[in-house]
C-alpha atoms as a PDB file:
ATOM      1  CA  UNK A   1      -6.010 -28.068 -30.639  1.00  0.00           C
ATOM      2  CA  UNK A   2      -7.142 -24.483 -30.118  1.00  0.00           C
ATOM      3  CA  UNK A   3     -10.795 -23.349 -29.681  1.00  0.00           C
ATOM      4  CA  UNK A   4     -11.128 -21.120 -33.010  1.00  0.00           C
ATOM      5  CA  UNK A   5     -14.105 -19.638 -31.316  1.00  0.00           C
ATOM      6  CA  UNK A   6     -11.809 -18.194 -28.331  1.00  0.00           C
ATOM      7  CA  UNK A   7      -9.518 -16.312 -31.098  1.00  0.00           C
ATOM      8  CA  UNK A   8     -11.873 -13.668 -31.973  1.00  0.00           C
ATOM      9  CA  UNK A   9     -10.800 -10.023 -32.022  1.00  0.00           C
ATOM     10  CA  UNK A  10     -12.909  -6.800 -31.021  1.00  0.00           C
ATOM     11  CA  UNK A  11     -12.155  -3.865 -30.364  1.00  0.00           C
ATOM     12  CA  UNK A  12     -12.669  -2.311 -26.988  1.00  0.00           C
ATOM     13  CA  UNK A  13     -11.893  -0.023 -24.635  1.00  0.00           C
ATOM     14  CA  UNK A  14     -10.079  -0.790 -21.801  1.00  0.00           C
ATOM     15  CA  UNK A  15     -10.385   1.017 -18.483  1.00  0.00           C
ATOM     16  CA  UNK A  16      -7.498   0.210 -17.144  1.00  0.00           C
ATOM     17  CA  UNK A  17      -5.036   1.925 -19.149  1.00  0.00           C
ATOM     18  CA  UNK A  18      -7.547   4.078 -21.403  1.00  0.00           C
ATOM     19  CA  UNK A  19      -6.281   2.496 -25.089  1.00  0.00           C
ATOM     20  CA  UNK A  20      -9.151   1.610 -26.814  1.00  0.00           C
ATOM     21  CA  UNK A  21      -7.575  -1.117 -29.122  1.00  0.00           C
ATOM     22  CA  UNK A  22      -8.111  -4.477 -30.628  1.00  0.00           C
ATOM     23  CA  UNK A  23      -8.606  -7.209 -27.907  1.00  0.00           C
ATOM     24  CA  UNK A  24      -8.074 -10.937 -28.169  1.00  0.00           C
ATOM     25  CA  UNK A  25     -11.411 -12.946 -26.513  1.00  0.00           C
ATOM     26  CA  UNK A  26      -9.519 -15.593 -23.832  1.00  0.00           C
ATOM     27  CA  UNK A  27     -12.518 -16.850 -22.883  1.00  0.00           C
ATOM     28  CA  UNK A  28     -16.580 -17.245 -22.858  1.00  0.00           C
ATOM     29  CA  UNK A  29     -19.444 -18.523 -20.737  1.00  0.00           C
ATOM     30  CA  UNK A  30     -22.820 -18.851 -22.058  1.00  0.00           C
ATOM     31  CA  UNK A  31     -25.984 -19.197 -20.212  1.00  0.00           C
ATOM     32  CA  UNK A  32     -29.171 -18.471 -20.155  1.00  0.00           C
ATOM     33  CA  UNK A  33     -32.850 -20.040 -20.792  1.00  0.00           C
ATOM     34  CA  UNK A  34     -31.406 -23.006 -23.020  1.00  0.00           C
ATOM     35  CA  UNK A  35     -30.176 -24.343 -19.299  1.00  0.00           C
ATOM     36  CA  UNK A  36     -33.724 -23.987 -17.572  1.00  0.00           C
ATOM     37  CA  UNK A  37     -36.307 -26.906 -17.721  1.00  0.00           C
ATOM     38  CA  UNK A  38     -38.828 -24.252 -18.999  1.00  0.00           C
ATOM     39  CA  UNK A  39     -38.679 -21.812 -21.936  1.00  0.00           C
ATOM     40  CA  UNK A  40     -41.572 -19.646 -21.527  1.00  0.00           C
ATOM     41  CA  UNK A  41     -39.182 -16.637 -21.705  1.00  0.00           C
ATOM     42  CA  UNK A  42     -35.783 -17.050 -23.987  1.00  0.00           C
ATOM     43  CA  UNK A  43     -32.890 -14.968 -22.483  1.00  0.00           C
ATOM     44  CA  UNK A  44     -29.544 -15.347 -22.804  1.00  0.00           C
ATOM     45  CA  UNK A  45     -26.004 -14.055 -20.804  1.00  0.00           C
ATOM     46  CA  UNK A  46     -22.513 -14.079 -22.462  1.00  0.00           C
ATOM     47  CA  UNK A  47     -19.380 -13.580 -20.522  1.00  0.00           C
ATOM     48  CA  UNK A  48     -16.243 -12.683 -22.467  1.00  0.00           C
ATOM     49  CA  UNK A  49     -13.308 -11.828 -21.326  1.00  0.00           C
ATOM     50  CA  UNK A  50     -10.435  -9.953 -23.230  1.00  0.00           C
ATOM     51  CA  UNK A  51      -6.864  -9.038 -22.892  1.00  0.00           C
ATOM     52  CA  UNK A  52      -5.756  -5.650 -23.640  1.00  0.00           C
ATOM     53  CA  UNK A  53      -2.248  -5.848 -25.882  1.00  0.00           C
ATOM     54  CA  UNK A  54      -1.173  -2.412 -24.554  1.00  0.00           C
ATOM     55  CA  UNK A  55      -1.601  -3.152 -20.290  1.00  0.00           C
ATOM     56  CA  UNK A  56      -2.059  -6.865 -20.507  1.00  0.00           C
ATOM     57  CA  UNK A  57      -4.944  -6.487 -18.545  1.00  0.00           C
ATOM     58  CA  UNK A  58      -8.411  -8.387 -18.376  1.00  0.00           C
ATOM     59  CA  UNK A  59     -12.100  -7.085 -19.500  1.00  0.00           C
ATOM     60  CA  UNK A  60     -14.868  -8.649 -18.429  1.00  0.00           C
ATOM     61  CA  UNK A  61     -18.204  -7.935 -20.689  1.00  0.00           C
ATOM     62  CA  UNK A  62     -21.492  -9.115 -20.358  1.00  0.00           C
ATOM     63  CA  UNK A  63     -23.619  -9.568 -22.827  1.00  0.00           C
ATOM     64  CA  UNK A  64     -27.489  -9.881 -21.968  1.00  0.00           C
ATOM     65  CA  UNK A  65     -30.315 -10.382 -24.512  1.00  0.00           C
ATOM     66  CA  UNK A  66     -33.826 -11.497 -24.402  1.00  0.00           C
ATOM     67  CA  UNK A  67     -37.086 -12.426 -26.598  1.00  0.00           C
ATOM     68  CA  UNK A  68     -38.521  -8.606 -25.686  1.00  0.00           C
ATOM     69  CA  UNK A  69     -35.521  -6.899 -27.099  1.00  0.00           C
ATOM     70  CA  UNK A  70     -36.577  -5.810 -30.501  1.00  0.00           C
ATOM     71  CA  UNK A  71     -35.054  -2.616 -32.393  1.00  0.00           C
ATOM     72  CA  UNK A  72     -37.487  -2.924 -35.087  1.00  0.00           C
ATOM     73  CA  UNK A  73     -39.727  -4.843 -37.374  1.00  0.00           C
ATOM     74  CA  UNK A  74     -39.896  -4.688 -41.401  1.00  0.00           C
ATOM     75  CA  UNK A  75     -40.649  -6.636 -44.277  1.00  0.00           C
ATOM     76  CA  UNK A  76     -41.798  -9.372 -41.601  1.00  0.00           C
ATOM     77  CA  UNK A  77     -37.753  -9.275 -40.316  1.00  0.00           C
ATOM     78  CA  UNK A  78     -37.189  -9.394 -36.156  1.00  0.00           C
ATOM     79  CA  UNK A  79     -34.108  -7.519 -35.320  1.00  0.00           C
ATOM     80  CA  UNK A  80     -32.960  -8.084 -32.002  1.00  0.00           C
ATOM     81  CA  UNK A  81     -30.616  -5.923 -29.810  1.00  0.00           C
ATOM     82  CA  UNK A  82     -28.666  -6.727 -27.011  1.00  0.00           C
ATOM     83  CA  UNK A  83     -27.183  -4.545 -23.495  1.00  0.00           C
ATOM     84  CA  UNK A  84     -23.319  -4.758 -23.266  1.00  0.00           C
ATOM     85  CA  UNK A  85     -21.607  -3.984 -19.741  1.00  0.00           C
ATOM     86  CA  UNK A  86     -17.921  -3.997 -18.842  1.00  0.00           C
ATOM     87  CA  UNK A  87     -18.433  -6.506 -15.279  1.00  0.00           C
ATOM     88  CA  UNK A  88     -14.428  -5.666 -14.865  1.00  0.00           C
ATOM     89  CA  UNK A  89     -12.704  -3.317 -13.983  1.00  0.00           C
ATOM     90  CA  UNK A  90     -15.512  -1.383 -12.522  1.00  0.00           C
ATOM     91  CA  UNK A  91     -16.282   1.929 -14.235  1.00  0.00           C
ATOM     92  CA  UNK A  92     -20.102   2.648 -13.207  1.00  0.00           C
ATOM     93  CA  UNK A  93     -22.494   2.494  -9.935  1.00  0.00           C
ATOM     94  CA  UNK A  94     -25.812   1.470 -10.216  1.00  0.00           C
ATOM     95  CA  UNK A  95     -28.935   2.546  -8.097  1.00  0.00           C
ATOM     96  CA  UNK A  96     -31.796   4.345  -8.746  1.00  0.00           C
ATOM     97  CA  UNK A  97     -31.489   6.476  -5.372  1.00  0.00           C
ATOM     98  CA  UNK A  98     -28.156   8.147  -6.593  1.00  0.00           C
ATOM     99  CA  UNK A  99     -28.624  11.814  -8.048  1.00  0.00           C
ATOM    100  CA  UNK A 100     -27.864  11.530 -12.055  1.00  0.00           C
ATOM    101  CA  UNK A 101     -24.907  14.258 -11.091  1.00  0.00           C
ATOM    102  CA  UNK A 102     -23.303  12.497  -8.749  1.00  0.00           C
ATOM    103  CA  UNK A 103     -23.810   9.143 -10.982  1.00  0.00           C
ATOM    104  CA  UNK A 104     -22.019  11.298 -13.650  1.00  0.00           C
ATOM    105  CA  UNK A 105     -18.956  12.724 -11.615  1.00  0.00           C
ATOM    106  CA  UNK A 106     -18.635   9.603  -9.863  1.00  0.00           C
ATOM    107  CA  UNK A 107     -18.322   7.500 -13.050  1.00  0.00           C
ATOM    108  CA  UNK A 108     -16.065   9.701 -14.648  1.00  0.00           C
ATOM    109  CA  UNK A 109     -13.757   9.631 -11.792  1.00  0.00           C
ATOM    110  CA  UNK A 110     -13.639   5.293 -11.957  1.00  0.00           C
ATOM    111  CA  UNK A 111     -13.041   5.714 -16.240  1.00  0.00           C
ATOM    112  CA  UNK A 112     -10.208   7.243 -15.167  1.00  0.00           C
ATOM    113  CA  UNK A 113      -9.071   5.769 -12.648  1.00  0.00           C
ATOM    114  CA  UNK A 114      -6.288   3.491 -14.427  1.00  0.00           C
ATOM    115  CA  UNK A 115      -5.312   6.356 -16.806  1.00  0.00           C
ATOM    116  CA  UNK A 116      -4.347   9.395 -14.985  1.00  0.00           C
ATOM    117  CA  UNK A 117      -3.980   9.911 -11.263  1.00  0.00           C
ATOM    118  CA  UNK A 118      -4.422  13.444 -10.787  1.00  0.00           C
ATOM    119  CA  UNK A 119      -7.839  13.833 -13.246  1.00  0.00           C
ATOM    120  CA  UNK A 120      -9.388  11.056 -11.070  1.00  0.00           C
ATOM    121  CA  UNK A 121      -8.299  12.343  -7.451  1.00  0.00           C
ATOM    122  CA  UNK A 122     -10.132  15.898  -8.856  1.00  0.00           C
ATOM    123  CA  UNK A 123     -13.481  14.151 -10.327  1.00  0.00           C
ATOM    124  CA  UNK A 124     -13.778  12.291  -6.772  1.00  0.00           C
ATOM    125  CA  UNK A 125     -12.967  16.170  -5.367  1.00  0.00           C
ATOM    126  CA  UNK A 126     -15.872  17.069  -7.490  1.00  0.00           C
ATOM    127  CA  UNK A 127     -17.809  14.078  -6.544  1.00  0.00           C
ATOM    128  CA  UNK A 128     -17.751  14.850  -3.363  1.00  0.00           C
ATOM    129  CA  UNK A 129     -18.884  18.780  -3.559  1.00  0.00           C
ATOM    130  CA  UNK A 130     -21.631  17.790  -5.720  1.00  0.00           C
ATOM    131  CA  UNK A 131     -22.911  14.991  -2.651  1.00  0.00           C
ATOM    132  CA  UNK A 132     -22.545  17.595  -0.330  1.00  0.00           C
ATOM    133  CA  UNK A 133     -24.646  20.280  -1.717  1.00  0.00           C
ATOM    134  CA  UNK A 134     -27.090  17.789  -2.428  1.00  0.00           C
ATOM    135  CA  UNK A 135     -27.359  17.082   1.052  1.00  0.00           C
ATOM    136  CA  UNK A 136     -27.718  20.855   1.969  1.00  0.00           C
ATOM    137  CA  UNK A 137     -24.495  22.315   2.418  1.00  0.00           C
ATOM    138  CA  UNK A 138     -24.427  26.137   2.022  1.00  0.00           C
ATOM    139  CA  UNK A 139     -20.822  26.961   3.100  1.00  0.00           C
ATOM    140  CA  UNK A 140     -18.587  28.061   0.342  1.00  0.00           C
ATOM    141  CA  UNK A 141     -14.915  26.196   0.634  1.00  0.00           C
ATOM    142  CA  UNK A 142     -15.182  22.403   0.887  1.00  0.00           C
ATOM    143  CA  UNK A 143     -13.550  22.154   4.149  1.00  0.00           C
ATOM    144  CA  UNK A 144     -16.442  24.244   5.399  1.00  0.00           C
ATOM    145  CA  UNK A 145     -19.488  22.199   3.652  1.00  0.00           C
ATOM    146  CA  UNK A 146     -17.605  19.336   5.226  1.00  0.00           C
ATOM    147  CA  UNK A 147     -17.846  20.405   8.627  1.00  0.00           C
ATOM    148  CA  UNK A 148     -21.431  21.202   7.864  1.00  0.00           C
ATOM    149  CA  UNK A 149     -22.771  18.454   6.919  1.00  0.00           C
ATOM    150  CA  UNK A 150     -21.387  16.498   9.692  1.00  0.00           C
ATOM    151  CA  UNK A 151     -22.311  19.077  12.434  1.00  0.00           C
ATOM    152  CA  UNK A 152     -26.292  17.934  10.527  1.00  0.00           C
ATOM    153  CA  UNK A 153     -25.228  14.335  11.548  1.00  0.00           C
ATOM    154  CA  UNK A 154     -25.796  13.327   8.250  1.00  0.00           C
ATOM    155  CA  UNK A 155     -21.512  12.400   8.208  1.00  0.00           C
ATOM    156  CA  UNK A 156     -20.111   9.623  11.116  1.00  0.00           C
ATOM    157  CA  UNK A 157     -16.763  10.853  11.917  1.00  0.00           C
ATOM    158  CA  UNK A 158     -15.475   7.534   9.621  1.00  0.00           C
ATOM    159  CA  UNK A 159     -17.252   9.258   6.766  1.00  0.00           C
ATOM    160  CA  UNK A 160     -16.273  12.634   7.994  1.00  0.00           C
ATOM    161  CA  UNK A 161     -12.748  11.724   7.679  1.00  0.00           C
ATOM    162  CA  UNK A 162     -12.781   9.712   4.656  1.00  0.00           C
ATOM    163  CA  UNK A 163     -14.205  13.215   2.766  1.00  0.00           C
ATOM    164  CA  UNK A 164     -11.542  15.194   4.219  1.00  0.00           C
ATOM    165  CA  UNK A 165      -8.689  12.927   2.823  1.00  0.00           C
ATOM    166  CA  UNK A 166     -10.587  13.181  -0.660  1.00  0.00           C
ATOM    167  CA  UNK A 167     -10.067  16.699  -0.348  1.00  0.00           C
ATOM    168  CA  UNK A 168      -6.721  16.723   0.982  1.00  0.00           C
ATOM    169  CA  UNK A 169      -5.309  14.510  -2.230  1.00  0.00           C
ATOM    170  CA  UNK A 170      -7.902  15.824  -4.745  1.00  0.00           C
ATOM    171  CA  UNK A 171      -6.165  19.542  -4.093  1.00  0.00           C
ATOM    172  CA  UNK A 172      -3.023  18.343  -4.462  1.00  0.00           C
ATOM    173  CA  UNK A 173      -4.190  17.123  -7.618  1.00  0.00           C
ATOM    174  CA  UNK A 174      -5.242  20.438  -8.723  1.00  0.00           C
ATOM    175  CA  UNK A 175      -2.734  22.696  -7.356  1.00  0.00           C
ATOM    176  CA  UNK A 176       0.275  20.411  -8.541  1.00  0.00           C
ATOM    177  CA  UNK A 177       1.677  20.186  -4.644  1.00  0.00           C
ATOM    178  CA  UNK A 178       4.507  18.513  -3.696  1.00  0.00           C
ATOM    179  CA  UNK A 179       2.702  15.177  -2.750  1.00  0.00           C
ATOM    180  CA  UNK A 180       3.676  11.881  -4.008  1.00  0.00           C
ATOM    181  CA  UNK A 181       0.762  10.059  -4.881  1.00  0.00           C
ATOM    182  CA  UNK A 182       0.609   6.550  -6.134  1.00  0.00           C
ATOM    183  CA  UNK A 183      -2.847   4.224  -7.715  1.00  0.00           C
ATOM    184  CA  UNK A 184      -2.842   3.045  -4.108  1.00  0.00           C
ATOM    185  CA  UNK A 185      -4.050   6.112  -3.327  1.00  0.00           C
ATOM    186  CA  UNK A 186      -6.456   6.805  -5.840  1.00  0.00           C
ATOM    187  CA  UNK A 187      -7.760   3.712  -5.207  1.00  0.00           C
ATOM    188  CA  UNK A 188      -8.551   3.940  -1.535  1.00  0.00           C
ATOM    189  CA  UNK A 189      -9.692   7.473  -2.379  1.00  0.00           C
ATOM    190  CA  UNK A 190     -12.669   5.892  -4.787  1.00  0.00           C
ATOM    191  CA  UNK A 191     -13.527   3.709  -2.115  1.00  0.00           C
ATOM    192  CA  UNK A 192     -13.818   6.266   0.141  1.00  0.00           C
ATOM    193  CA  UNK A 193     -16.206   8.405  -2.004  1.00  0.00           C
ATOM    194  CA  UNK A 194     -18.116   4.666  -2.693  1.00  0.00           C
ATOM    195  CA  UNK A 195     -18.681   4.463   0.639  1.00  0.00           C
ATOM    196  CA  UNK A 196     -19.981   7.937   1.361  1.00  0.00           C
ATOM    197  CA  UNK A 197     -22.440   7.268  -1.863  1.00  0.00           C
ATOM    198  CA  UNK A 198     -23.263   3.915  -0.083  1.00  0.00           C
ATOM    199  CA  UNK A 199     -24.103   5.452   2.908  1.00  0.00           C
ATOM    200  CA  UNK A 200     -26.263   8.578   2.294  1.00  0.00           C
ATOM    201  CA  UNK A 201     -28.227   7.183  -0.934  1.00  0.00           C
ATOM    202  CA  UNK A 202     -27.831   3.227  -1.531  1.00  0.00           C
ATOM    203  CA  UNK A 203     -28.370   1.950   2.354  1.00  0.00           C
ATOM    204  CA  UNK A 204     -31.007   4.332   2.779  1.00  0.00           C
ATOM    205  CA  UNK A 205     -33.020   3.213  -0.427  1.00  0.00           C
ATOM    206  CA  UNK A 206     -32.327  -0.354   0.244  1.00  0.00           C
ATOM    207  CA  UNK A 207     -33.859   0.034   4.083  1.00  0.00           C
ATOM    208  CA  UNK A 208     -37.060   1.611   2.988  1.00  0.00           C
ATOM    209  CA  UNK A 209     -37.743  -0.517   0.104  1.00  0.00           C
ATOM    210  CA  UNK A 210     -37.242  -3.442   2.788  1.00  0.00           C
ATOM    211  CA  UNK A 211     -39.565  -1.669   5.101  1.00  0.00           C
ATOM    212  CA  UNK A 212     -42.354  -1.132   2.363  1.00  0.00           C
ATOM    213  CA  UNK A 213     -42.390  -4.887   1.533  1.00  0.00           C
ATOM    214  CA  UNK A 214     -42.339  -5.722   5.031  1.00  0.00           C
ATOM    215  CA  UNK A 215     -45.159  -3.929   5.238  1.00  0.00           C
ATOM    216  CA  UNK A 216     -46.970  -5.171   2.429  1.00  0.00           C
ATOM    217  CA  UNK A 217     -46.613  -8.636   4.167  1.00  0.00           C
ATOM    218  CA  UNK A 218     -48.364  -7.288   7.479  1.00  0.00           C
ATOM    219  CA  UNK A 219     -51.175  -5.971   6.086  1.00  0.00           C
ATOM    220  CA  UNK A 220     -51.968  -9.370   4.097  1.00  0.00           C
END
């Protein structure tokens, strides 16, 4: 016998081929402050996960909502709210230490990322200008704030590399060359420009905030 509450429809977007379309739920998971021994706070997680029609394709959604969550109040009515994020495929980054830009550009280039090759390969391009004139770099062609940037030592020559094979594809991209590129590509290229993010803004955060608590703990 089928689970009638597993053959609800919604419409979402998927991100891996960009259709946003009407998407059978295959499956749930609940949890949440119902499965702790206490209930001062009530909270709750739901997992779904769709099947796009179009691509065949998985979503994963969570859905997160808690007693604090309250759009408004009238007449004596509670309305709650709740925060809805696509878990799968990954289309954002999240840290505080990342410049909103570079957030932006970066997360524009992953929404794309299943949809068309050549758009993504020039938002990581773009990505990657907008890190390095963050970081300082004056020159004018990318090649050049490259080159800068690592001459700072701000860029291992892993890193260093990495950004000049985002250039090399994200060109082609723009200038229509004659290179064959294939989602294999534009997926290493998106880890590559992870990585670089990773490295000048996420570890750094992460070490300091470490260091501060340390810290904290020596001085009490």
């Amino acid at each position: 016998m089928k689970n009638l509450d597993l053959l609800k429809e919604e419409i979402i977007k998927c991100f891996h081929c960009g259709n946003e379309t009407l998407m059978h739920r295959k499956g749930e998971y609940q949890w949440g402050s119902i499965n702790l021994e206490y209930d001062d706070f009530s909270f709750e997680y739901i997992y779904d996960m769709f099947a796009c029609p179009v691509c065949h394709k998985v979503t994963l959604r969570e859905t997160y909502g808690d007693e604090t969550m309250i759009k408004h109040y009238n007449n004596d009515i509670l309305e709650y709210y709740d925060k809805k994020t696509i878990l799968f495929p990954i289309n954002n980054i999240e840290s505080s230490s990342i410049p909103q830009k570079v957030k932006e550009a970066f997360e524009a280039a992953l929404k794309t990322k299943g949809i068309d090759k050549n758009i993504c390969l020039m938002a990581l391009r773009r990505t990657l200008e907008l890190i390095l004139k963050d970081k300082g770099a004056t020159k004018w062609g990318l090649k050049d704030k490259i080159e800068e940037i690592a001459e700072k030592g701000l860029l291992p020559d892993t890193l260093k590399e990495a950004s000049s094979l985002t250039k090399i594809l994200g060109d082609s991209a723009a200038h229509d060359k004659e290179l064959e590129i294939d989602q294999h590509d534009v997926e290493s290229m998106a880890e590559f420009v992870e990585y670089i993010i990773e490295y000048l803004y996420i570890v750094p955060d992460k070490i300091n905030t470490y260091k501060e608590r340390l810290s904290s703990k020596f001085e009490n």
